[in-house]
C-alpha atoms as a PDB file:
ATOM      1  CA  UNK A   1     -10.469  28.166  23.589  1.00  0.00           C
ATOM      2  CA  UNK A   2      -9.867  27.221  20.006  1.00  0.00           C
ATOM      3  CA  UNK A   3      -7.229  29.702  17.906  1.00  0.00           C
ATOM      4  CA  UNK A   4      -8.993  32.077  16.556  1.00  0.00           C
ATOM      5  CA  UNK A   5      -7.198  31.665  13.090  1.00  0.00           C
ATOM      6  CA  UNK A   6      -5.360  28.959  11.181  1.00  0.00           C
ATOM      7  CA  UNK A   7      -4.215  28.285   8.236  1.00  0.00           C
ATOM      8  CA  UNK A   8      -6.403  26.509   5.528  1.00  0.00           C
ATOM      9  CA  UNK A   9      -4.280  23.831   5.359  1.00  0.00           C
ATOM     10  CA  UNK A  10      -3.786  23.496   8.802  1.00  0.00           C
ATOM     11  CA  UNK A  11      -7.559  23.576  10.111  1.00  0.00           C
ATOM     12  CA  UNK A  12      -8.515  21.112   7.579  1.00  0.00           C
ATOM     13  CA  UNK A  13      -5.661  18.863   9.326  1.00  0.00           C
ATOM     14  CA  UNK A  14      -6.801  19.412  12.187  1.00  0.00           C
ATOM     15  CA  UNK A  15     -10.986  18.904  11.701  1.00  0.00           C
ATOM     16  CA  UNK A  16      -9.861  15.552   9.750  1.00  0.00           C
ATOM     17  CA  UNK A  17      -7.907  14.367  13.087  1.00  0.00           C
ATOM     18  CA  UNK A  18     -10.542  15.613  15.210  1.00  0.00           C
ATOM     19  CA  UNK A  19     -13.324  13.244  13.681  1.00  0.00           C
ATOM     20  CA  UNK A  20     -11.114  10.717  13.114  1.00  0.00           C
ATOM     21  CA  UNK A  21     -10.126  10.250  16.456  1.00  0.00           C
ATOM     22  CA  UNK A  22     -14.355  10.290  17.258  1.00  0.00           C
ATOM     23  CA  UNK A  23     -14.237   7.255  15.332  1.00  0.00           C
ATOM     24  CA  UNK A  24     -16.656   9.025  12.978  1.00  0.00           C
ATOM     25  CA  UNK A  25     -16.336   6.913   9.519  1.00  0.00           C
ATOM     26  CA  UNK A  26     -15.592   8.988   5.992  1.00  0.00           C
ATOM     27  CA  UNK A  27     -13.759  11.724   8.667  1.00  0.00           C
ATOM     28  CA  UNK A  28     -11.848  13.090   5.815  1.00  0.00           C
ATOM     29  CA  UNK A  29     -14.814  13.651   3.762  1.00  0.00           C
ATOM     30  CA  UNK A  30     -16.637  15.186   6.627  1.00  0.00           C
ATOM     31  CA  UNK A  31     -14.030  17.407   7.393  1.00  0.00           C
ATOM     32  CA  UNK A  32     -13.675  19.298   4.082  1.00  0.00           C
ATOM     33  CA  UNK A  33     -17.224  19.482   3.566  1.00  0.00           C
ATOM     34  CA  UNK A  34     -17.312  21.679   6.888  1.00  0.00           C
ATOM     35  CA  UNK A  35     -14.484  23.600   6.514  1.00  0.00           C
ATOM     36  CA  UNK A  36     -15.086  24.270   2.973  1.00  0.00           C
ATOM     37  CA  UNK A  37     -18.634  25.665   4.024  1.00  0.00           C
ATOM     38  CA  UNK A  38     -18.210  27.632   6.786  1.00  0.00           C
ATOM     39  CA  UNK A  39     -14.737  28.893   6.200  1.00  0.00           C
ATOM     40  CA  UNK A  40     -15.913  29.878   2.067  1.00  0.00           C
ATOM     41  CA  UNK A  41     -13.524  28.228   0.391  1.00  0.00           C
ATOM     42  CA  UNK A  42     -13.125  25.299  -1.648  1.00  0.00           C
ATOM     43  CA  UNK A  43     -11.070  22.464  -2.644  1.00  0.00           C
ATOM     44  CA  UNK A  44      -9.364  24.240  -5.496  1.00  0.00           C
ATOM     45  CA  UNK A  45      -8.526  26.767  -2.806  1.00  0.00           C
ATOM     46  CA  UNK A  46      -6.634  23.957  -0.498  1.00  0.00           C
ATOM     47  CA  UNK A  47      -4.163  23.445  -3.369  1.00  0.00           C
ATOM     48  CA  UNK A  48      -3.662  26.895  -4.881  1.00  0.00           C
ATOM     49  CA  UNK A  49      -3.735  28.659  -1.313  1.00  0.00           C
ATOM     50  CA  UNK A  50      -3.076  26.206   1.052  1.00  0.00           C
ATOM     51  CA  UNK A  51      -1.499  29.271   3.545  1.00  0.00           C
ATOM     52  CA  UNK A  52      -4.812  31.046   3.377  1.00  0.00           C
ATOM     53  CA  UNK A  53      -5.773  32.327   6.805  1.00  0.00           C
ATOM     54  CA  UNK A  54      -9.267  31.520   7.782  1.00  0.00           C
ATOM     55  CA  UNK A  55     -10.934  33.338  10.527  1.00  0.00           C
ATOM     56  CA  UNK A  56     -13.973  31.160  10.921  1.00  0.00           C
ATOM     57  CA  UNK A  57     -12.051  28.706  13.362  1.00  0.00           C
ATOM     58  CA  UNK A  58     -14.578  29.209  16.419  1.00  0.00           C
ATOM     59  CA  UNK A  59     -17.570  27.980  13.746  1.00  0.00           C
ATOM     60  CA  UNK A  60     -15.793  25.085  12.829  1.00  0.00           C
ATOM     61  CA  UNK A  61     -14.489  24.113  16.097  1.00  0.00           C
ATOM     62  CA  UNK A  62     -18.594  24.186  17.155  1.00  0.00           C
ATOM     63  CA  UNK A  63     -19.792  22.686  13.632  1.00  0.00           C
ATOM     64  CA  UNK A  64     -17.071  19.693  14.640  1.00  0.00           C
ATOM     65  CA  UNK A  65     -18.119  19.139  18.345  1.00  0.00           C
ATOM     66  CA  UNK A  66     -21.453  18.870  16.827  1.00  0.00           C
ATOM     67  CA  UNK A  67     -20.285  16.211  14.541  1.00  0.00           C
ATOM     68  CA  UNK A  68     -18.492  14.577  17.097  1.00  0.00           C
ATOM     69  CA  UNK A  69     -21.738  14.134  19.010  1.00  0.00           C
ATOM     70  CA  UNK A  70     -23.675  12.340  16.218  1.00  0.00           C
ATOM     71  CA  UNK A  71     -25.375  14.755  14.035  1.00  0.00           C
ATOM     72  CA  UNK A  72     -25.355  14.251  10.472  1.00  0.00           C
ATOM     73  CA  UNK A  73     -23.046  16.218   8.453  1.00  0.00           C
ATOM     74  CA  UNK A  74     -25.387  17.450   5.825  1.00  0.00           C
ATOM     75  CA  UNK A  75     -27.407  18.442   8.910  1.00  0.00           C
ATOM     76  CA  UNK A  76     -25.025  20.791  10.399  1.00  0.00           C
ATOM     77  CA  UNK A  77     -24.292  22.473   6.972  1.00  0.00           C
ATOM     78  CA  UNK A  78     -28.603  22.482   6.522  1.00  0.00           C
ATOM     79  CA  UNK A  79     -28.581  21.581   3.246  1.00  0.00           C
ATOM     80  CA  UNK A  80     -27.398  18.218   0.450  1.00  0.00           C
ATOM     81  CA  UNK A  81     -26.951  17.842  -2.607  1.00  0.00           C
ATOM     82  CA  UNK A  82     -29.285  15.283  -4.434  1.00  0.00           C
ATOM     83  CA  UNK A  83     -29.709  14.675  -7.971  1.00  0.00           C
ATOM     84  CA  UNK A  84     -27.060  18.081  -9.155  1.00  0.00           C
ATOM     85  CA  UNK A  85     -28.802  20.386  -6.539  1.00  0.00           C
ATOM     86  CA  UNK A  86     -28.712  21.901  -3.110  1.00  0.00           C
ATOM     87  CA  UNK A  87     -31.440  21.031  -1.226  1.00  0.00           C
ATOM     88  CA  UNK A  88     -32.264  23.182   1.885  1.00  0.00           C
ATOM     89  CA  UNK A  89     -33.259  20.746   5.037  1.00  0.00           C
ATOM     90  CA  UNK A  90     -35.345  21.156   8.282  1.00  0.00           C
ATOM     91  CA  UNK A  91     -36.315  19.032  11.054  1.00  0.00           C
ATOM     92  CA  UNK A  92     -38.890  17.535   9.766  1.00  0.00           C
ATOM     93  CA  UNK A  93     -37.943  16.502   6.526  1.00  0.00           C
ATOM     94  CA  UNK A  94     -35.968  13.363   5.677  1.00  0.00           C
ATOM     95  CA  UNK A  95     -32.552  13.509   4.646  1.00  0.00           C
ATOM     96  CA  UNK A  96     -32.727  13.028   0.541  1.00  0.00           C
ATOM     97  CA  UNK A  97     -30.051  10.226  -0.120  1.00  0.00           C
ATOM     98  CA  UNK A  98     -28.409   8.731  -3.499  1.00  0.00           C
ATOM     99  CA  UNK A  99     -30.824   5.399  -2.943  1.00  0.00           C
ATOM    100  CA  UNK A 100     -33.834   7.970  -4.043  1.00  0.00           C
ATOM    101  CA  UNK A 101     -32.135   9.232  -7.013  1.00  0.00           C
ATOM    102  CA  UNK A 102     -32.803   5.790  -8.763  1.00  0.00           C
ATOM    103  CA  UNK A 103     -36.646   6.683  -8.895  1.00  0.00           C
ATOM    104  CA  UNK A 104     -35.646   9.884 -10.785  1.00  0.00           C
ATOM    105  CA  UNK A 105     -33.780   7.605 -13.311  1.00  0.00           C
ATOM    106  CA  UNK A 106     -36.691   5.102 -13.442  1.00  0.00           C
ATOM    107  CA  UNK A 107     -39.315   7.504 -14.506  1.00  0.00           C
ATOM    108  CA  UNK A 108     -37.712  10.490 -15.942  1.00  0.00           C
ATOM    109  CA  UNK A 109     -37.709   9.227 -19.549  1.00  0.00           C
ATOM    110  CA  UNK A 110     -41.769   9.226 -19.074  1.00  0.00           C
ATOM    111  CA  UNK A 111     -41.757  12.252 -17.603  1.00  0.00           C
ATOM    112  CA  UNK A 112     -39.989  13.995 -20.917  1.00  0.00           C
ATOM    113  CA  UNK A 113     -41.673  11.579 -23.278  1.00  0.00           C
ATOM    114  CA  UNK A 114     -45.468  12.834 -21.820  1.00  0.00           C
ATOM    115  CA  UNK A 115     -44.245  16.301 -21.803  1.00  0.00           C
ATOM    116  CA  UNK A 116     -42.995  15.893 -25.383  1.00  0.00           C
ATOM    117  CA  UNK A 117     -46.433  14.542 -26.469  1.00  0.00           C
ATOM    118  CA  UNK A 118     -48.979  16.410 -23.916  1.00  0.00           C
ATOM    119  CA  UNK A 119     -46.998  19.351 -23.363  1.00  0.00           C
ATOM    120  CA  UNK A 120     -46.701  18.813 -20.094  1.00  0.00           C
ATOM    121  CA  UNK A 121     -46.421  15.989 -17.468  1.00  0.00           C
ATOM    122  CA  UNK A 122     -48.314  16.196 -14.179  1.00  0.00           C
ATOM    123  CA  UNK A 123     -46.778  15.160 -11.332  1.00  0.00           C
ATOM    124  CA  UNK A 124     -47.948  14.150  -7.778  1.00  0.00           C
ATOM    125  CA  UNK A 125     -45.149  13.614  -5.326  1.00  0.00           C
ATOM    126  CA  UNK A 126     -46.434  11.798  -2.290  1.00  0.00           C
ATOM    127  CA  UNK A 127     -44.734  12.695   1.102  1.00  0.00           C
ATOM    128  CA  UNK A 128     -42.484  15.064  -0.906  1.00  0.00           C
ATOM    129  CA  UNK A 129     -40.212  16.302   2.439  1.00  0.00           C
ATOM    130  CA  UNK A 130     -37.462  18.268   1.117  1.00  0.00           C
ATOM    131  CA  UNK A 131     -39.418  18.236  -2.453  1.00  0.00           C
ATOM    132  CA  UNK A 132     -36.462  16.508  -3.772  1.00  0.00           C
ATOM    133  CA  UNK A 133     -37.901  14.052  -6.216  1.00  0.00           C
ATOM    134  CA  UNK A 134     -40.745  16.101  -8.049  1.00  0.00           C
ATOM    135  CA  UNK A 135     -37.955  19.327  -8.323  1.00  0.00           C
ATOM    136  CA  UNK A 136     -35.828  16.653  -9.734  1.00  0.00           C
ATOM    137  CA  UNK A 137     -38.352  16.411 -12.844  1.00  0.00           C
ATOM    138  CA  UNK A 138     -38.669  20.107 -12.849  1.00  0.00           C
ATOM    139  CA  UNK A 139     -35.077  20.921 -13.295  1.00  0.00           C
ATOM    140  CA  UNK A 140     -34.785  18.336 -16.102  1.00  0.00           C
ATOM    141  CA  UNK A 141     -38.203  18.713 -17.849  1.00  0.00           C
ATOM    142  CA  UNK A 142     -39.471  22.463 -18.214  1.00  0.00           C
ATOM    143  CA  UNK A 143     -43.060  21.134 -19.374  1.00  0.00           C
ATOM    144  CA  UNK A 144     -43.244  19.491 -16.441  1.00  0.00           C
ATOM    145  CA  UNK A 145     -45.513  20.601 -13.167  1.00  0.00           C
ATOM    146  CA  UNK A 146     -45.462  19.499  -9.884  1.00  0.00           C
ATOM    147  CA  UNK A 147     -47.829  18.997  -6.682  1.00  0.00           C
ATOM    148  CA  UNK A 148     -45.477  17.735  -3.539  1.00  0.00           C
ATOM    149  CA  UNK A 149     -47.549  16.839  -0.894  1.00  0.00           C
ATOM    150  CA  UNK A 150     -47.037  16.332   2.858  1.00  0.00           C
ATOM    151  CA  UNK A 151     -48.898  16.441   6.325  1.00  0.00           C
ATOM    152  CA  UNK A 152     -46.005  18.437   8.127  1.00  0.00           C
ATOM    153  CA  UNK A 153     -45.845  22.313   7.562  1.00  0.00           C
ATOM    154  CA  UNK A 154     -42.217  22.140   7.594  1.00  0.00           C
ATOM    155  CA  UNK A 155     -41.558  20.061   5.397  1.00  0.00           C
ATOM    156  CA  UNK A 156     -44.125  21.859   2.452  1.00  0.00           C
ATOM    157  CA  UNK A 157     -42.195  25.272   4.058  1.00  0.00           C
ATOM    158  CA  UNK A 158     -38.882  23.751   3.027  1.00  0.00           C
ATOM    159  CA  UNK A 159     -40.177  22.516  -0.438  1.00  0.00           C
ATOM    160  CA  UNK A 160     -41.206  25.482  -1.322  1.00  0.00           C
ATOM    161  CA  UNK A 161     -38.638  26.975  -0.232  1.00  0.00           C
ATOM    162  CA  UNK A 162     -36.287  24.821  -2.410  1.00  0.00           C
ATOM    163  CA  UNK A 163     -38.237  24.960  -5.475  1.00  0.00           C
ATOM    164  CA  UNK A 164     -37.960  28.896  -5.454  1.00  0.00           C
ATOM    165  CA  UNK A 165     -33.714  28.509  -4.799  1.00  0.00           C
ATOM    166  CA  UNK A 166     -33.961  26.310  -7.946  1.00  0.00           C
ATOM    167  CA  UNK A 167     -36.354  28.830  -9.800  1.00  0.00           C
ATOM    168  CA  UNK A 168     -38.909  26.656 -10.732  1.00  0.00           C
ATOM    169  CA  UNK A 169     -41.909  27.287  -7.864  1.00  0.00           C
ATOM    170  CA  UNK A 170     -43.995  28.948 -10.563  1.00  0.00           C
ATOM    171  CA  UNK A 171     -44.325  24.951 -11.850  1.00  0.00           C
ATOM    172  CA  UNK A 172     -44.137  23.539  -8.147  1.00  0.00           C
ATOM    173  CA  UNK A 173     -47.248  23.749  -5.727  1.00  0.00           C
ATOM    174  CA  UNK A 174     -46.844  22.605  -1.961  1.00  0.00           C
ATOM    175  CA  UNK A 175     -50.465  21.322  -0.137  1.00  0.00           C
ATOM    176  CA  UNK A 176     -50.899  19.731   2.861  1.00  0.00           C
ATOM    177  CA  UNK A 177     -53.023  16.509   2.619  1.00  0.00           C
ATOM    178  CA  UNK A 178     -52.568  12.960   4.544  1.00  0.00           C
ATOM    179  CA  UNK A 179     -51.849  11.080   1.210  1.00  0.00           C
ATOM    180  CA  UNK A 180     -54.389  12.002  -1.249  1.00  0.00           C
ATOM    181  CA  UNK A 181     -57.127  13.079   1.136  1.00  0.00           C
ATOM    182  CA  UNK A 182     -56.922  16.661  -0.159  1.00  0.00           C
ATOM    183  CA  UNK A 183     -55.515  15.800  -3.734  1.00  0.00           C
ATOM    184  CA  UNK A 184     -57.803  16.206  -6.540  1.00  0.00           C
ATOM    185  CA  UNK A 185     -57.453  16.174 -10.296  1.00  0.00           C
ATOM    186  CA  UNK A 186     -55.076  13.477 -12.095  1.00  0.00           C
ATOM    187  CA  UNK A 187     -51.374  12.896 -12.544  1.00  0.00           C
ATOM    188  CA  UNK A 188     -49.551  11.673 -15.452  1.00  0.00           C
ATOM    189  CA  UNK A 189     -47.103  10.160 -12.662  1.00  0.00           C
ATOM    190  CA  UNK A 190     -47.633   9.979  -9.159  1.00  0.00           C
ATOM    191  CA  UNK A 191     -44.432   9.022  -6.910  1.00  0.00           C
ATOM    192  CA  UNK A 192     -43.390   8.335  -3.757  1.00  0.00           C
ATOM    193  CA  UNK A 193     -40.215   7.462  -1.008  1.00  0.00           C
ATOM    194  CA  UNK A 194     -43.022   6.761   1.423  1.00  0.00           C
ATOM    195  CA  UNK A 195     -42.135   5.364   4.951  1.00  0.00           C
ATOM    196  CA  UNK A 196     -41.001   2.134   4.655  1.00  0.00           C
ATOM    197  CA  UNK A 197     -38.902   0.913   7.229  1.00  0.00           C
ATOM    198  CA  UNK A 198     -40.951  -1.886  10.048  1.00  0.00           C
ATOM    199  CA  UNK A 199     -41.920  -0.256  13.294  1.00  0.00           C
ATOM    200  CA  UNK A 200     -40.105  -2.737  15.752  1.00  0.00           C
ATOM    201  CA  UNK A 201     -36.671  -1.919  13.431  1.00  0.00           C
ATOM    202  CA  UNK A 202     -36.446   1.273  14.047  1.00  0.00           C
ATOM    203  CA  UNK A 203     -34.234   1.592  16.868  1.00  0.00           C
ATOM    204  CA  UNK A 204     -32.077  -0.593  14.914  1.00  0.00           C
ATOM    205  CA  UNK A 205     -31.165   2.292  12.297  1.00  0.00           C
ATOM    206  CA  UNK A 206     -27.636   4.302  12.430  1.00  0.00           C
ATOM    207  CA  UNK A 207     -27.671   6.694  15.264  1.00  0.00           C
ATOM    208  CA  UNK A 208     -27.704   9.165  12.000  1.00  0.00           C
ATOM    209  CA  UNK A 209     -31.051   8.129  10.819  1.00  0.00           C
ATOM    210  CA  UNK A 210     -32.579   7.029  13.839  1.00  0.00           C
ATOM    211  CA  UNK A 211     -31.955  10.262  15.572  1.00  0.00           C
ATOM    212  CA  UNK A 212     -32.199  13.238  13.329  1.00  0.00           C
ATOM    213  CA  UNK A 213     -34.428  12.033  10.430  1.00  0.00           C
ATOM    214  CA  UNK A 214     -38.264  12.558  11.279  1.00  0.00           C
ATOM    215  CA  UNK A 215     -39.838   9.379  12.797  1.00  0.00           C
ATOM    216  CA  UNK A 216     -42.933   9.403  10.633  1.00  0.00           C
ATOM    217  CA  UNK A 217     -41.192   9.804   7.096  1.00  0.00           C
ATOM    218  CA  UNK A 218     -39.179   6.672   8.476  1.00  0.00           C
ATOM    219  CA  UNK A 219     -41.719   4.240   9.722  1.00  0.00           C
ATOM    220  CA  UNK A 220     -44.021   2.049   7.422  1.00  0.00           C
ATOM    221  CA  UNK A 221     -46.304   0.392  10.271  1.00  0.00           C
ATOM    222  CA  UNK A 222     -45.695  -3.358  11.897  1.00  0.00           C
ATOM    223  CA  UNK A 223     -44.833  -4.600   8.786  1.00  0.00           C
ATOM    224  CA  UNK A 224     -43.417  -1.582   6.872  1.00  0.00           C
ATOM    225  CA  UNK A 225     -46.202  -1.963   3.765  1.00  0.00           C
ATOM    226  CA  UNK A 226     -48.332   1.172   5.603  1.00  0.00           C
ATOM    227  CA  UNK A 227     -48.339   3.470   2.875  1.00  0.00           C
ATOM    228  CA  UNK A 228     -47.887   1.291   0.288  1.00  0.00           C
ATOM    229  CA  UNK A 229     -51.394  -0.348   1.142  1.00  0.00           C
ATOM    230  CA  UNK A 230     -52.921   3.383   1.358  1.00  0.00           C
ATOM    231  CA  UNK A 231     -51.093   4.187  -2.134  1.00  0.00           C
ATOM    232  CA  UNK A 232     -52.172   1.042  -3.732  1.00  0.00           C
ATOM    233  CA  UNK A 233     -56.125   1.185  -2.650  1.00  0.00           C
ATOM    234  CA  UNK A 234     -56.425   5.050  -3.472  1.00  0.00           C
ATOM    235  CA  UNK A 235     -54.466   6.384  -6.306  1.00  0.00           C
ATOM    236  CA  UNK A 236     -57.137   5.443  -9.292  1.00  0.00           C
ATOM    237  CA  UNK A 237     -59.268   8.033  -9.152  1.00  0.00           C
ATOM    238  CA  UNK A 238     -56.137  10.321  -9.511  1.00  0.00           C
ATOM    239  CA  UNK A 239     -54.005   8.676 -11.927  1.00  0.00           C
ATOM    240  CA  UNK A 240     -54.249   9.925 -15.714  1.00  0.00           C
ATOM    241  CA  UNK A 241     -54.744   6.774 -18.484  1.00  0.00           C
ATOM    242  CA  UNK A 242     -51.735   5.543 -19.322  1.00  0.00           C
ATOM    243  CA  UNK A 243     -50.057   7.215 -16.521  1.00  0.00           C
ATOM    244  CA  UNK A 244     -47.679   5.304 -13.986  1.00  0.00           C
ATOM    245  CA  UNK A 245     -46.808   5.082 -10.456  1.00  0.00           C
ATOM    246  CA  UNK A 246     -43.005   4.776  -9.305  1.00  0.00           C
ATOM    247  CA  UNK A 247     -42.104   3.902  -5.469  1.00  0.00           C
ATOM    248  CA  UNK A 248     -38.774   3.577  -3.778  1.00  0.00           C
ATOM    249  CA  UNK A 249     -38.960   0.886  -1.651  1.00  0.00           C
ATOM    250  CA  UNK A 250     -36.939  -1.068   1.013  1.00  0.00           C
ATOM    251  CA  UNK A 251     -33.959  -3.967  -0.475  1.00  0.00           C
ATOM    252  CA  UNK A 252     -36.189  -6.376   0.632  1.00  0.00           C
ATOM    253  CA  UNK A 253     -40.042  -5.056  -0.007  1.00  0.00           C
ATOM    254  CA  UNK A 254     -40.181  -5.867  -3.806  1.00  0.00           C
ATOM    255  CA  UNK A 255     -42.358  -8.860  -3.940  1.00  0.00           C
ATOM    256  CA  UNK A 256     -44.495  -7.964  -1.052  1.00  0.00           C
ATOM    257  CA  UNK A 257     -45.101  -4.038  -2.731  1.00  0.00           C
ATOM    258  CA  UNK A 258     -45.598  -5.808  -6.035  1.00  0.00           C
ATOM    259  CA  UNK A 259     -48.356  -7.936  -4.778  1.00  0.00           C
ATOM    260  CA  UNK A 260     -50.489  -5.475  -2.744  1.00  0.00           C
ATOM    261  CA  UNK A 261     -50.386  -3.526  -6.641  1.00  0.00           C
ATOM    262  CA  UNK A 262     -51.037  -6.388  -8.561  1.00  0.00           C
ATOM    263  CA  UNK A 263     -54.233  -6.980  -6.253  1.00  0.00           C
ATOM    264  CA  UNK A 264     -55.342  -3.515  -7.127  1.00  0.00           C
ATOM    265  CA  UNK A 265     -55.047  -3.755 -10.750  1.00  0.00           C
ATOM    266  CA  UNK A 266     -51.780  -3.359 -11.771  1.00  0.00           C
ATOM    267  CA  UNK A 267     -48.733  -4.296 -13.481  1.00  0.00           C
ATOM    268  CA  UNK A 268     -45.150  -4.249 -12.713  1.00  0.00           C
ATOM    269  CA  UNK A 269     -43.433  -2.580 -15.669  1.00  0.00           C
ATOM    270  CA  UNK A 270     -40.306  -2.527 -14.445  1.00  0.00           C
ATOM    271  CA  UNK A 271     -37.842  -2.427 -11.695  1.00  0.00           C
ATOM    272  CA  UNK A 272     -34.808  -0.833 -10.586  1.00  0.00           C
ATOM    273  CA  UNK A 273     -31.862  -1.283  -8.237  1.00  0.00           C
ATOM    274  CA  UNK A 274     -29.628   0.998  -6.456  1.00  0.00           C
ATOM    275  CA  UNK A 275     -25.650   1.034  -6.603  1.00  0.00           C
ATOM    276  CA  UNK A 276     -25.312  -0.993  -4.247  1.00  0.00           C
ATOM    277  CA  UNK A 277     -27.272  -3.788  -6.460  1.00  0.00           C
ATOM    278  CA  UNK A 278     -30.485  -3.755  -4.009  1.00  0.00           C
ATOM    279  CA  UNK A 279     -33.927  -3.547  -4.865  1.00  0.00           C
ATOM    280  CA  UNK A 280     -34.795   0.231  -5.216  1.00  0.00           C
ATOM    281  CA  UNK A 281     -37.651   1.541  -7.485  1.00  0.00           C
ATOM    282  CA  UNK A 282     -40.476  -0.037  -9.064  1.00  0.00           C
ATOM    283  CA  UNK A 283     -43.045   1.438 -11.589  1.00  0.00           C
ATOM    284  CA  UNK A 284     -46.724   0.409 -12.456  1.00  0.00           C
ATOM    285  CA  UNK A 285     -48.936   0.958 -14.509  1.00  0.00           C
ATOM    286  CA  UNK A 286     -52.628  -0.184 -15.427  1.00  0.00           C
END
């Protein structure tokens, strides 16, 4: 049986060793995020108050075996941060990761531009899981409205559900449709992290990915271009003039996503790479 109190600075010793020795990589990281959540405290407290006694030892002791066994970190804690906010998560939404945040950079200077000149910007957020990219807009632009859209009623649960933390669901609506089978009306923008990753790779992924994100908001078909085909062949009728479409796509999907759009009519206006200097995000337009 674990104590059933430590000192701050001791326990977060302790969790760092403890995941270290699991081999788990970024163990200090890891470790502070759950101590810091589950014992209340925070990093300024470590310094100022290192002798603090926490009595949330059994918590973390359980939160670190769970760790230890593979489960994301952001997972355990149920929520991430993505883009300045806290995201709730579920099981069957994807984890929201840094990659995505380069769409939000890619388009959000239309999305306040439109709202500047229409008064508002419509946006349709395809697959929208955690809701993460079209409350992303609605933080940053208040003239901007939202539709995120998915086929599982957790994940539109758990959007909603984040856009009222952030105080913006009176601009955010959650509906269930299989890409736009349900959607009607047009969008100024229309964006999507759709599936993207090839069917026969998926057992390749980190135990991370592969185990605890949702298989379907992970895998784009035998050749990973699923949705983008579906996206490509239907999003005219719902697409405002002048409007644009941004995807996140896989480092290696660029030319290939480029092409099925430039078969359907349109242009690449322009392109985007992550940090890590790998394709990312690309926007068309008609």
């Amino acid at each position: 049986m674990p104590e059933a109190t430590r000192p701050l600075s001791e326990l977060l010793r302790h969790a760092r060793a403890r995941l270290a020795g699991a081999g788990i990589t970024d163990a200090a990281f890891d470790a502070r995020l759950i101590v810091e959540y589950f014992s209340g405290t925070t990093r300024t407290d470590a310094i100022s108050t290192p002798d603090r006694i926490i009595m949330q030892v059994v918590e973390i002791e359980a939160a670190l075996d769970r760790r230890i066994a593979g489960e994301p970190v952001h997972r355990i804690l149920g929520f991430r941060e993505f883009y300045g906010m806290r995201l709730g998560l579920s099981a069957e939404t994807l984890e929201p990761r840094p990659d995505t945040e380069t769409l939000v950079d890619a388009v959000l200077p239309f999305v306040r531009a439109t709202a500047a000149r229409e008064g508002i910007c419509r946006i349709l957020d395809l697959g929208t899981g955690t809701g993460a990219i079209a409350l992303s807009f609605l933080v940053q632009e208040p003239l901007a409205v939202a539709t995120g859209v998915d086929v599982s009623d957790d994940a539109l649960a758990t959007a909603a559900a984040n856009a009222a933390d952030l105080g913006v669901s009176g601009r955010f609506s959650a509906k269930k449709s299989d890409w736009f089978a349900e959607i009607t009306g047009r969008y100024h923008l229309i964006v999507s992290n759709p599936p993207y990753i090839v069917s026969s790779e998926i057992e390749d992924l980190q135990d991370e990915v592969r185990n605890f994100d949702p298989r379907r908001a992970l895998d784009g078909g035998p050749d990973g271009l699923g949705a983008y085909r579906t996206i490509a062949s239907d999003v005219a009728p719902h697409l405002e003039q002048g409007g644009l479409v941004g995807l996140e796509i896989g480092h290696d999907q660029r030319r290939d996503v480029t092409e099925l759009f430039e078969q359907a009519g349109y242009r690449l206006i322009a392109q985007h790479k992550d940090l890590g200097g790998n394709d990312r995000a690309l926007v068309f337009g008609k």
